[in-house]
C-alpha atoms as a PDB file:
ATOM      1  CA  UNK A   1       0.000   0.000   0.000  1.00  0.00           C
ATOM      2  CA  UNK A   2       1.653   3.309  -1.090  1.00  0.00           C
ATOM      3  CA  UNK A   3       0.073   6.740  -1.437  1.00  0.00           C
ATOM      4  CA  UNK A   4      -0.207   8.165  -4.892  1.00  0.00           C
ATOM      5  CA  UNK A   5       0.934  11.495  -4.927  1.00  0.00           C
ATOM      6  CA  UNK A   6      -1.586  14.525  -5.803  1.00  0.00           C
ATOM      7  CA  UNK A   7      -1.411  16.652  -9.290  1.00  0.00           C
ATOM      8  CA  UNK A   8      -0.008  20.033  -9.467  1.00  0.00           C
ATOM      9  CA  UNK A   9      -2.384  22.320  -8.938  1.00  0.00           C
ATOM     10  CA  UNK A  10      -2.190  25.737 -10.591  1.00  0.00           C
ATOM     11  CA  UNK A  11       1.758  25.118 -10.458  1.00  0.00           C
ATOM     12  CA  UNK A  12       1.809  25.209  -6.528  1.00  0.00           C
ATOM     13  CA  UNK A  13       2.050  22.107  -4.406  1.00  0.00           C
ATOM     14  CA  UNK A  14      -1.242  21.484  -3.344  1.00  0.00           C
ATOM     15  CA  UNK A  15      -1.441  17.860  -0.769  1.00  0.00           C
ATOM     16  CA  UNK A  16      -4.520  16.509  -0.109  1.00  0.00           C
ATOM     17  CA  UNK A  17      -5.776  15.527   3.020  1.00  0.00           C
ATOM     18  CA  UNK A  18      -6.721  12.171   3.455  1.00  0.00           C
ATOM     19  CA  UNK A  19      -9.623  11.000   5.785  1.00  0.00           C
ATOM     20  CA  UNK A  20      -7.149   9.030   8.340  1.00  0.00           C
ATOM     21  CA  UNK A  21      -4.360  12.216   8.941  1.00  0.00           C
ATOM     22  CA  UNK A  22      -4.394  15.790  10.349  1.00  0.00           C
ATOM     23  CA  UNK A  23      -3.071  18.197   8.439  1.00  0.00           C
ATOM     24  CA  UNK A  24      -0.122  20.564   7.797  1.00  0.00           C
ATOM     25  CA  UNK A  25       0.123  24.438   7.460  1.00  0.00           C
ATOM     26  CA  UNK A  26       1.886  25.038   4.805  1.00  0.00           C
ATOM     27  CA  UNK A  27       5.753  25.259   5.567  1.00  0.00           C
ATOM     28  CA  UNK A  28       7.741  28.529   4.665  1.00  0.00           C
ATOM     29  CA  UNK A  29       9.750  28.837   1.395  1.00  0.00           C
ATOM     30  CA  UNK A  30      13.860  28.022   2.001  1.00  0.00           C
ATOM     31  CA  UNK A  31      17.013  28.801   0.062  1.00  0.00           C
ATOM     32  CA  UNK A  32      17.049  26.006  -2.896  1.00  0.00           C
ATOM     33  CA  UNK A  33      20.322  23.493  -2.807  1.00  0.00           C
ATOM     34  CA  UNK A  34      20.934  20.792  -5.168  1.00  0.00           C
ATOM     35  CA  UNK A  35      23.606  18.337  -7.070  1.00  0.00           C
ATOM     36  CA  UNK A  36      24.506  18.994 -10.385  1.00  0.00           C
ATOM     37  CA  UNK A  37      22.539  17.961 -13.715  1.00  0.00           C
ATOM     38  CA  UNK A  38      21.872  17.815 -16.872  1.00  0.00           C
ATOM     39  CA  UNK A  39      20.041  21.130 -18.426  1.00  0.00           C
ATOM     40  CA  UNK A  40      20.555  21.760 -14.614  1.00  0.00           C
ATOM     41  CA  UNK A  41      19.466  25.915 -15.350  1.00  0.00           C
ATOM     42  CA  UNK A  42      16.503  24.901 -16.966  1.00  0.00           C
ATOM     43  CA  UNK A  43      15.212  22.685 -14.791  1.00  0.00           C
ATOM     44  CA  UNK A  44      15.707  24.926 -11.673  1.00  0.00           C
ATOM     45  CA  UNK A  45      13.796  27.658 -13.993  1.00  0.00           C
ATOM     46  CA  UNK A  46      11.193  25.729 -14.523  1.00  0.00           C
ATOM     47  CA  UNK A  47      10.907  24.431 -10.811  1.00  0.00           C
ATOM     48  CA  UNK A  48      11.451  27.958  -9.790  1.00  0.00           C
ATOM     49  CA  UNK A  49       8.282  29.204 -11.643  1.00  0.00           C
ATOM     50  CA  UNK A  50       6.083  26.059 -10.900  1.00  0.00           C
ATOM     51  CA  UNK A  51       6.704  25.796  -7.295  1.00  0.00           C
ATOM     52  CA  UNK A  52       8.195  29.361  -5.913  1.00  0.00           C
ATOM     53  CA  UNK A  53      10.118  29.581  -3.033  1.00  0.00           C
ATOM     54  CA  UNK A  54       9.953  25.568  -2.591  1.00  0.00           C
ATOM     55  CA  UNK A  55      13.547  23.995  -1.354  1.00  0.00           C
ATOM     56  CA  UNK A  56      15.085  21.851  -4.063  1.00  0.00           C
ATOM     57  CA  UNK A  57      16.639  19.251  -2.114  1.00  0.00           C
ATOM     58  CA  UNK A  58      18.361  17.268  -5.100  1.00  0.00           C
ATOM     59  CA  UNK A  59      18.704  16.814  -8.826  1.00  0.00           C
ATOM     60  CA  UNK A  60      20.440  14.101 -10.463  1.00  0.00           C
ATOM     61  CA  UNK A  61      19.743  12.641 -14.254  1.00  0.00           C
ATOM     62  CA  UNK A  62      16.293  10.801 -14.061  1.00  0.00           C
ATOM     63  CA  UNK A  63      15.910   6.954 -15.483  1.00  0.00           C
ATOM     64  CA  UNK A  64      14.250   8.739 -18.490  1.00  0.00           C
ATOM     65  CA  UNK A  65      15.921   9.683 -20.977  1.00  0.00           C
ATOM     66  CA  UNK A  66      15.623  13.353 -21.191  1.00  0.00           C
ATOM     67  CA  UNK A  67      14.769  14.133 -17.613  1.00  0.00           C
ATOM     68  CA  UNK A  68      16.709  15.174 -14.480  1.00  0.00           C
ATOM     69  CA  UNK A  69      14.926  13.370 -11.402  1.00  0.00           C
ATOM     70  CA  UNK A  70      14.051  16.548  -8.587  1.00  0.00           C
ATOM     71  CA  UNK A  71      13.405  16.430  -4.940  1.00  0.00           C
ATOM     72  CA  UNK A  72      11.281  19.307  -3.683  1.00  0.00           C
ATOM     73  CA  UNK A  73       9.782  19.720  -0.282  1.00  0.00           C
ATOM     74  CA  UNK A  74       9.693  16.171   0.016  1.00  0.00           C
ATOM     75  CA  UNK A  75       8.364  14.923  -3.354  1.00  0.00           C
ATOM     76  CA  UNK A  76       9.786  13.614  -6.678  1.00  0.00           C
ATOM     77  CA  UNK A  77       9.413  15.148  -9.879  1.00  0.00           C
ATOM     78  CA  UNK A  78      10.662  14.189 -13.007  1.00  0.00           C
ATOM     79  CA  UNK A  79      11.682  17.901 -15.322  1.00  0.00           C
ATOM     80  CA  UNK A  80      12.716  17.305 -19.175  1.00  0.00           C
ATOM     81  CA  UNK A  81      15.947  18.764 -19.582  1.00  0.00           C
ATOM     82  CA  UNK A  82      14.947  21.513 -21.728  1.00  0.00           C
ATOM     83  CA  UNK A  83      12.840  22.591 -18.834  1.00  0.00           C
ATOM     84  CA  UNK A  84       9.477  22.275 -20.696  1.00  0.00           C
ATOM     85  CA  UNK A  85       7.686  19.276 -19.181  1.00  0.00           C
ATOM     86  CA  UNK A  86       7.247  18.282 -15.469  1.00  0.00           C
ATOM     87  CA  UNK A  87       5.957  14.476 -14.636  1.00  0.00           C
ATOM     88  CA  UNK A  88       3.957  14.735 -10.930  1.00  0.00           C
ATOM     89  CA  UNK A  89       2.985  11.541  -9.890  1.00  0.00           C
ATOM     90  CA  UNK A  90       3.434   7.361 -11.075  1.00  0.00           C
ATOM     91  CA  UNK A  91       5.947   6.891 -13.457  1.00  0.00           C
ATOM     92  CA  UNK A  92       6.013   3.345 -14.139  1.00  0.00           C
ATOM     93  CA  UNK A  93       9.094   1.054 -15.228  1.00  0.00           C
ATOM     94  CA  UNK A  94       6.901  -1.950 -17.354  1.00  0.00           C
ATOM     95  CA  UNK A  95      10.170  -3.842 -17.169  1.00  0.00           C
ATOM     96  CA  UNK A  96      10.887  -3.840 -13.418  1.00  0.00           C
ATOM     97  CA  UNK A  97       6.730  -3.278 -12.638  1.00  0.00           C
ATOM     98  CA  UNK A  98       7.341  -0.694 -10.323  1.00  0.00           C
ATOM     99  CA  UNK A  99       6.845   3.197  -9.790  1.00  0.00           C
ATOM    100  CA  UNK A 100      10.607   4.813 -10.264  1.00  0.00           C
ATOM    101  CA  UNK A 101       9.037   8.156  -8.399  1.00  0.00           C
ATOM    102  CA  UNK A 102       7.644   6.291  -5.404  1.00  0.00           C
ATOM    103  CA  UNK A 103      10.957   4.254  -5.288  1.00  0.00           C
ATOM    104  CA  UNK A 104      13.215   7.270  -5.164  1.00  0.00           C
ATOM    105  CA  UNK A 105      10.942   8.646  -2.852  1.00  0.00           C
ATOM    106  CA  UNK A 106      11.270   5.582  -0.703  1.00  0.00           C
ATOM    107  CA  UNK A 107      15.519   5.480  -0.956  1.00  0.00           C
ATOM    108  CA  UNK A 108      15.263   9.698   0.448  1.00  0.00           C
ATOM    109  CA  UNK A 109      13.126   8.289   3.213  1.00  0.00           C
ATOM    110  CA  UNK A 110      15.576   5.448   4.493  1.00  0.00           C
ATOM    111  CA  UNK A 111      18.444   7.883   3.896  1.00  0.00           C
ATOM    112  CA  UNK A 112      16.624  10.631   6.144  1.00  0.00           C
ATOM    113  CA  UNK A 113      15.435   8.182   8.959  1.00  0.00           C
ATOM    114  CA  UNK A 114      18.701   7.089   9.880  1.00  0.00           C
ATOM    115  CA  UNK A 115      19.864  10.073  10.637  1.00  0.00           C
ATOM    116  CA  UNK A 116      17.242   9.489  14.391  1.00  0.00           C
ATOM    117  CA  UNK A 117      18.492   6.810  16.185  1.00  0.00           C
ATOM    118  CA  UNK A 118      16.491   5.021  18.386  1.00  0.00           C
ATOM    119  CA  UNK A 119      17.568   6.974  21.378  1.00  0.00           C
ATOM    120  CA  UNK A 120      15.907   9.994  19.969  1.00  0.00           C
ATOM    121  CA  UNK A 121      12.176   7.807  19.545  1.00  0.00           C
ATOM    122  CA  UNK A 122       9.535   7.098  21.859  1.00  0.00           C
ATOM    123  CA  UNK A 123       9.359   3.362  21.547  1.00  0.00           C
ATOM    124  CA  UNK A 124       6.814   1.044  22.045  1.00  0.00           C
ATOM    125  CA  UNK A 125       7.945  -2.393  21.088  1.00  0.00           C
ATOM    126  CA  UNK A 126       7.196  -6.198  21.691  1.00  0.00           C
ATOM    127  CA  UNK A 127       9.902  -8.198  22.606  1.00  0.00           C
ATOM    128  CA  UNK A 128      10.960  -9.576  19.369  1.00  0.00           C
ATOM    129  CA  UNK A 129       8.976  -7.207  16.174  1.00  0.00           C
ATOM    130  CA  UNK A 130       8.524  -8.964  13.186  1.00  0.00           C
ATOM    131  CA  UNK A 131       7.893  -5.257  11.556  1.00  0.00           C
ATOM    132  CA  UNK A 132       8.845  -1.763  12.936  1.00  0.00           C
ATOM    133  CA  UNK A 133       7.028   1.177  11.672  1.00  0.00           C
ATOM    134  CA  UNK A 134       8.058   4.945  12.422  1.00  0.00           C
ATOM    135  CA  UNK A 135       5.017   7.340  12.989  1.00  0.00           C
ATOM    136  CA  UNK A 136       5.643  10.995  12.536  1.00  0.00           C
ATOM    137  CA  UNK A 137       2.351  12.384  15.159  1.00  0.00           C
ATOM    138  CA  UNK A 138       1.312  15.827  16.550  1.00  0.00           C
ATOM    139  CA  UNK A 139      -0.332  15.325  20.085  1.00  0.00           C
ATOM    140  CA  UNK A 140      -3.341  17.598  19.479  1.00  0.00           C
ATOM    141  CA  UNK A 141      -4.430  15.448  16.008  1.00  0.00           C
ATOM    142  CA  UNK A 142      -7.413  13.365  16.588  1.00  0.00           C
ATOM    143  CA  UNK A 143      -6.501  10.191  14.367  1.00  0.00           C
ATOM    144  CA  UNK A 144      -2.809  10.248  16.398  1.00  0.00           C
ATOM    145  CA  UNK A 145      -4.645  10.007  19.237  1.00  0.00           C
ATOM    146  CA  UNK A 146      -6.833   7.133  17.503  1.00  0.00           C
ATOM    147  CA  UNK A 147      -3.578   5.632  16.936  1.00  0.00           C
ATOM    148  CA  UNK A 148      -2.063   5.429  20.249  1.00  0.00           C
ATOM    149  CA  UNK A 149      -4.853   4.164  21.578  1.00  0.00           C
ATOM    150  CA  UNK A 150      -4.201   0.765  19.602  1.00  0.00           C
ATOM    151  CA  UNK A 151      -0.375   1.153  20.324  1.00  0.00           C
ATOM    152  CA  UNK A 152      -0.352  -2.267  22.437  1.00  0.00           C
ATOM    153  CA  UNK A 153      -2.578  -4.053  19.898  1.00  0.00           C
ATOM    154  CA  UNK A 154       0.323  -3.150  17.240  1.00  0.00           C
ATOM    155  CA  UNK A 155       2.899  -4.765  19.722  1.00  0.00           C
ATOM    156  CA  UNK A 156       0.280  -7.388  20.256  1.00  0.00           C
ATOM    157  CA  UNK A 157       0.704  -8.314  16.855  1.00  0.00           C
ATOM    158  CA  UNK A 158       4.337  -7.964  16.328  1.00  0.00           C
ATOM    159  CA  UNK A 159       4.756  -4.233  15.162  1.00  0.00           C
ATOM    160  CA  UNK A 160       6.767  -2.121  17.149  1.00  0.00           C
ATOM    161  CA  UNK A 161       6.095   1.594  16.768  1.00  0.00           C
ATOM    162  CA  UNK A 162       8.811   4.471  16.779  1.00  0.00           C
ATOM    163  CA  UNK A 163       7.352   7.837  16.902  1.00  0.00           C
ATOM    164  CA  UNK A 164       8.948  11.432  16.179  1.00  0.00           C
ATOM    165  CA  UNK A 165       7.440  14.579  16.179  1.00  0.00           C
ATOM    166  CA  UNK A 166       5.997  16.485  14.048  1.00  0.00           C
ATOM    167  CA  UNK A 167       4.262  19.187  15.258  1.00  0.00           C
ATOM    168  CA  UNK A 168       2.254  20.433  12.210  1.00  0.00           C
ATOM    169  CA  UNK A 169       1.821  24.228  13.344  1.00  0.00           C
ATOM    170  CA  UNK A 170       5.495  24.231  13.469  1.00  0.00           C
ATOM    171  CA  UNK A 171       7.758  26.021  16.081  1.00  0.00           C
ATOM    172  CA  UNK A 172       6.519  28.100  18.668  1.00  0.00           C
ATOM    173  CA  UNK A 173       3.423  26.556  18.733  1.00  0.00           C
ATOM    174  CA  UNK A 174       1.438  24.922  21.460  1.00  0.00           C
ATOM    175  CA  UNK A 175       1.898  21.528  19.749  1.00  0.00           C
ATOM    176  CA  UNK A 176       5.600  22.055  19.492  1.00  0.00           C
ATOM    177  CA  UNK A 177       5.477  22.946  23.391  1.00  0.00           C
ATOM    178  CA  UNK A 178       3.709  19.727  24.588  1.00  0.00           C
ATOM    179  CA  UNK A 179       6.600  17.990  22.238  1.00  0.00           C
ATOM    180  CA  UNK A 180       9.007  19.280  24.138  1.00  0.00           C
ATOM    181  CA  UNK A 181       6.803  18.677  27.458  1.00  0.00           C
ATOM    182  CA  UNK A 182       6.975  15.008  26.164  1.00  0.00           C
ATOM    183  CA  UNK A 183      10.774  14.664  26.054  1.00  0.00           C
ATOM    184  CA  UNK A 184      11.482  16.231  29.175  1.00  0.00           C
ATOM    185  CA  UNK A 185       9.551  14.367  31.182  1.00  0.00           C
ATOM    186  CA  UNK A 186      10.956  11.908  33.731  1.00  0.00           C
ATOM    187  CA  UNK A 187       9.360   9.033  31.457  1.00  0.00           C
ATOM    188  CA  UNK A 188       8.578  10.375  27.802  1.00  0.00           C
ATOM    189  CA  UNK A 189       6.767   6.716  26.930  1.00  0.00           C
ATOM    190  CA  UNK A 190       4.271   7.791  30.011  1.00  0.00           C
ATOM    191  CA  UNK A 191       4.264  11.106  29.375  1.00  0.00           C
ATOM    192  CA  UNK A 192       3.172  10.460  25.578  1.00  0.00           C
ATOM    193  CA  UNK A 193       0.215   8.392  26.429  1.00  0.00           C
ATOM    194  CA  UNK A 194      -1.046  10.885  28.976  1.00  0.00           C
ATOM    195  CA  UNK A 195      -0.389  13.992  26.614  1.00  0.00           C
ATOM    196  CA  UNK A 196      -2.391  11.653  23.827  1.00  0.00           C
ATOM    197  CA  UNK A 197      -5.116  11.184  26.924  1.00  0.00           C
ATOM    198  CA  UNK A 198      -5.216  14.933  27.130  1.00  0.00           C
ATOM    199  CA  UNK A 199      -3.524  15.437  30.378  1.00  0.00           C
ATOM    200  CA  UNK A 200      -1.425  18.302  30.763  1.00  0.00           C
ATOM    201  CA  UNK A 201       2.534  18.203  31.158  1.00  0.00           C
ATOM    202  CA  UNK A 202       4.744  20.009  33.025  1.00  0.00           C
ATOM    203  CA  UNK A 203       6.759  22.640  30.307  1.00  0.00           C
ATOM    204  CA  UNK A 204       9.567  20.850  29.102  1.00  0.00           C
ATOM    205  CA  UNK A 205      12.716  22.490  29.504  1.00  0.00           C
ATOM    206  CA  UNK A 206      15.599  20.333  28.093  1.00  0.00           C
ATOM    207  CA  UNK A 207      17.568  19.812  25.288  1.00  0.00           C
ATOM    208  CA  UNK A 208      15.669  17.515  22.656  1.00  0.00           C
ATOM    209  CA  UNK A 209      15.001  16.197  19.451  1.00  0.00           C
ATOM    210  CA  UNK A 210      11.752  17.866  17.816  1.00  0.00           C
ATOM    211  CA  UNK A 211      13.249  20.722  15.833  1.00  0.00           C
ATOM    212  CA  UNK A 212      14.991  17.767  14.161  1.00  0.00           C
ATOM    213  CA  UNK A 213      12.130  15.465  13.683  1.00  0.00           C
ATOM    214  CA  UNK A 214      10.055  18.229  12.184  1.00  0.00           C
ATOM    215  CA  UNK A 215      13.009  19.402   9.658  1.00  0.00           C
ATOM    216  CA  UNK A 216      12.860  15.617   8.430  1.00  0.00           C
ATOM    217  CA  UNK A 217       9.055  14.929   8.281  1.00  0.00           C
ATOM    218  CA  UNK A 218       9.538  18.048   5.736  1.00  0.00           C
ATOM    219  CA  UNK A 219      12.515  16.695   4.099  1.00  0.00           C
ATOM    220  CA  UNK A 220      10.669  13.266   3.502  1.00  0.00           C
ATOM    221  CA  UNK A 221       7.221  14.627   2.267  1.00  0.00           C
ATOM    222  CA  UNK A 222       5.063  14.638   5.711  1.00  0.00           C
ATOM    223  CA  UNK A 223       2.024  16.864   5.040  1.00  0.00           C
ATOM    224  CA  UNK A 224      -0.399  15.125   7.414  1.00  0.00           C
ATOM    225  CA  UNK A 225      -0.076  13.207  10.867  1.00  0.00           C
ATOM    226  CA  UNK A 226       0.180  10.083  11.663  1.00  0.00           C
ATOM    227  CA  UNK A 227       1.981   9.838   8.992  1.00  0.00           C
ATOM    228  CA  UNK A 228       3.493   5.703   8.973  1.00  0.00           C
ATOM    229  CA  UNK A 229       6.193   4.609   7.235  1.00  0.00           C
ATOM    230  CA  UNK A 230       7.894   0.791   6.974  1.00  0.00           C
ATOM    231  CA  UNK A 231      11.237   0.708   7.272  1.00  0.00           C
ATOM    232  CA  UNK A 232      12.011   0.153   3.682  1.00  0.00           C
ATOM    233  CA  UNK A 233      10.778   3.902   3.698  1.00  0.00           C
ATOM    234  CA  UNK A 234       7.463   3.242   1.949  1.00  0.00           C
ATOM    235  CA  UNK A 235       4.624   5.462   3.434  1.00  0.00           C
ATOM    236  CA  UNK A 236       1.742   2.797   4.467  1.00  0.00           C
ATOM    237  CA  UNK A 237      -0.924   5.951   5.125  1.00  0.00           C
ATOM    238  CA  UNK A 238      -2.443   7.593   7.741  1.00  0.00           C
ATOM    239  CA  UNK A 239      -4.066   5.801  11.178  1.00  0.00           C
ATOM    240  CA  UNK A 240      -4.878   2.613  10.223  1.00  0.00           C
ATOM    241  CA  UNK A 241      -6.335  -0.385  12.426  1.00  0.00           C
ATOM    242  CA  UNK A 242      -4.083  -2.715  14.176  1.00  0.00           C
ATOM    243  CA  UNK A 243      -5.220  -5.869  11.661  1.00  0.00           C
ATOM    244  CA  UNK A 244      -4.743  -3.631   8.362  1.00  0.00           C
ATOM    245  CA  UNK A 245      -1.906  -1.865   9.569  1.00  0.00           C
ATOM    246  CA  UNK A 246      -0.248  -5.614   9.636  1.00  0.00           C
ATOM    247  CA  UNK A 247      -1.817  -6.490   6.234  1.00  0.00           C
ATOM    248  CA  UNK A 248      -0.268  -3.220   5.001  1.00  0.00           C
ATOM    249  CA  UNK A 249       2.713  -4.035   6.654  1.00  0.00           C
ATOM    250  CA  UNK A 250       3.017  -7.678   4.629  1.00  0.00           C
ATOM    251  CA  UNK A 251       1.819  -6.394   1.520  1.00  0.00           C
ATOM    252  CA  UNK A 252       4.910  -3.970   1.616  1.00  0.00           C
ATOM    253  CA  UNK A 253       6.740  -6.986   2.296  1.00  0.00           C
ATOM    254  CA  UNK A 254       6.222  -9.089  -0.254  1.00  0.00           C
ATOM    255  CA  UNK A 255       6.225  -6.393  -2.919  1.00  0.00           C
ATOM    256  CA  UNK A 256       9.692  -5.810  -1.898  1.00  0.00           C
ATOM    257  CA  UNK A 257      10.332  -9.271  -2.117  1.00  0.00           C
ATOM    258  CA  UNK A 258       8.903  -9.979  -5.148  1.00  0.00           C
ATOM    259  CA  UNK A 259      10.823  -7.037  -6.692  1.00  0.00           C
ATOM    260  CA  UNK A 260      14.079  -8.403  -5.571  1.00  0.00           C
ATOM    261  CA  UNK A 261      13.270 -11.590  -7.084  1.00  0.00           C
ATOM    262  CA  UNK A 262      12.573 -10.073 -10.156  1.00  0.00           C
ATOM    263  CA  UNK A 263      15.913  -7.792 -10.206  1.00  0.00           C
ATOM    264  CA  UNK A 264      17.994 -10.857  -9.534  1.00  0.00           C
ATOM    265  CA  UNK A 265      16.746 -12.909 -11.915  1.00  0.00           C
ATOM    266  CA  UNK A 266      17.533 -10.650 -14.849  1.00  0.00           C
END
């Protein structure tokens, strides 16, 4: 289970919001950065006028001929060279059966969740996961709270949840604050089930990890909250249920499997 990515819409990003997420002001522009490519000033022309003020986080040739392959503000987009055409959404390889954007997407995602270790999640895990999952929430969004509720039916069944923060009205706001309220607290697992419950914190006053868990839910496309992602970086959606949560979970699985197959046996 992956989630297609919305259409431009009048040349701005425009992300929808799905029924099973809260959403996310709109972030402010940044300075654009990038690697080196082919028709390299076109493309950032064209990206420039399509999506102003949006960060370009890479370019690098594209697996179609004719294209450079752009990250920007956490989606791909595929520019021709001559800075003419932009491709939003599935671009399928019929060889390999699989969707080259969604894949890069995926490879940005692993890259950019390694970069929290553990020690900088709230974990709730069983004893021996057969999946792991990492959940970008806000404390004040309804289906996060929906999903925490069901956090020891997920380890019931073998999925071990990381969360990070994502406080969608950014920082400075009261979301951000009962973020940090989490992480200082004497025992941030405790104190993110009774902040979830409603229950109010002490301020938290210590150093901590949320500026940096924002700055990647940005970097690898979070508009919405819970936002779930498999550890092959594949986004599996929004809340979902603790039994299709687990389906999702194997689908991913044996898609990836079945795509490895078909690599190595060519």
């Amino acid at each position: 289970m992956r989630r297609r990515l919305a259409p431009l819409s009048a040349l701005a990003l425009s992300l929808g919001l799905g029924l099973s997420a809260c959403a996310q002001p709109a972030p402010p522009a940044q300075a654009a950065t990038s690697t080196p490519a082919a028709g390299e000033a076109a493309v950032r022309a064209t990206l420039a006028g399509a999506l102003p003020g949006a960060e370009i986080r890479r370019l690098r040739p594209a697996p179609i001929a004719g294209f450079t392959e752009a990250v920007v503000a956490g989606r791909v987009f595929y520019v021709s060279n001559d800075g003419r055409y932009i491709i939003d959404g599935a671009v399928i390889d019929m060889q390999e059966r699989r969707n080259i954007a969604e894949s890069a997407m995926d490879d940005i995602r692993v890259e950019g969740l390694k970069a929290i270790p553990t020690a900088q999640r709230i974990v709730f895990a069983p004893r021996d996961p057969k999946y792991t999952v990492t959940v970008f929430t806000d404390i004040d969004c309804g289906y996060c709270r929906m999903f925490h509720q069901h956090v020891a039916e997920y380890n019931a069944l073998g999925i071990a949840v990381e969360y990070l923060f994502f406080p969608r009205a950014g920082e400075g706001s009261e979301g951000w604050a009962k973020a940090e309220s989490v992480w200082c607290a004497t025992d941030p697992r405790q104190a993110m089930t009774d902040a979830k419950a409603g229950k109010t914190l002490p301020p938290g006053n210590c150093e901590n990890p949320v500026g940096a868990e924002f700055a990647l839910g940005q970097d690898v496309g979070v508009n919405a909250t819970p936002a779930v992602f498999a550890a092959n970086g594949a986004q599996l959606g929004g809340y979902l249920e603790p039994q299709r949560l687990l389906a999702a979970l194997e689908a991913n699985a044996a898609a990836e499997a079945a795509a490895k197959a078909t690599t190595a046996a060519r």
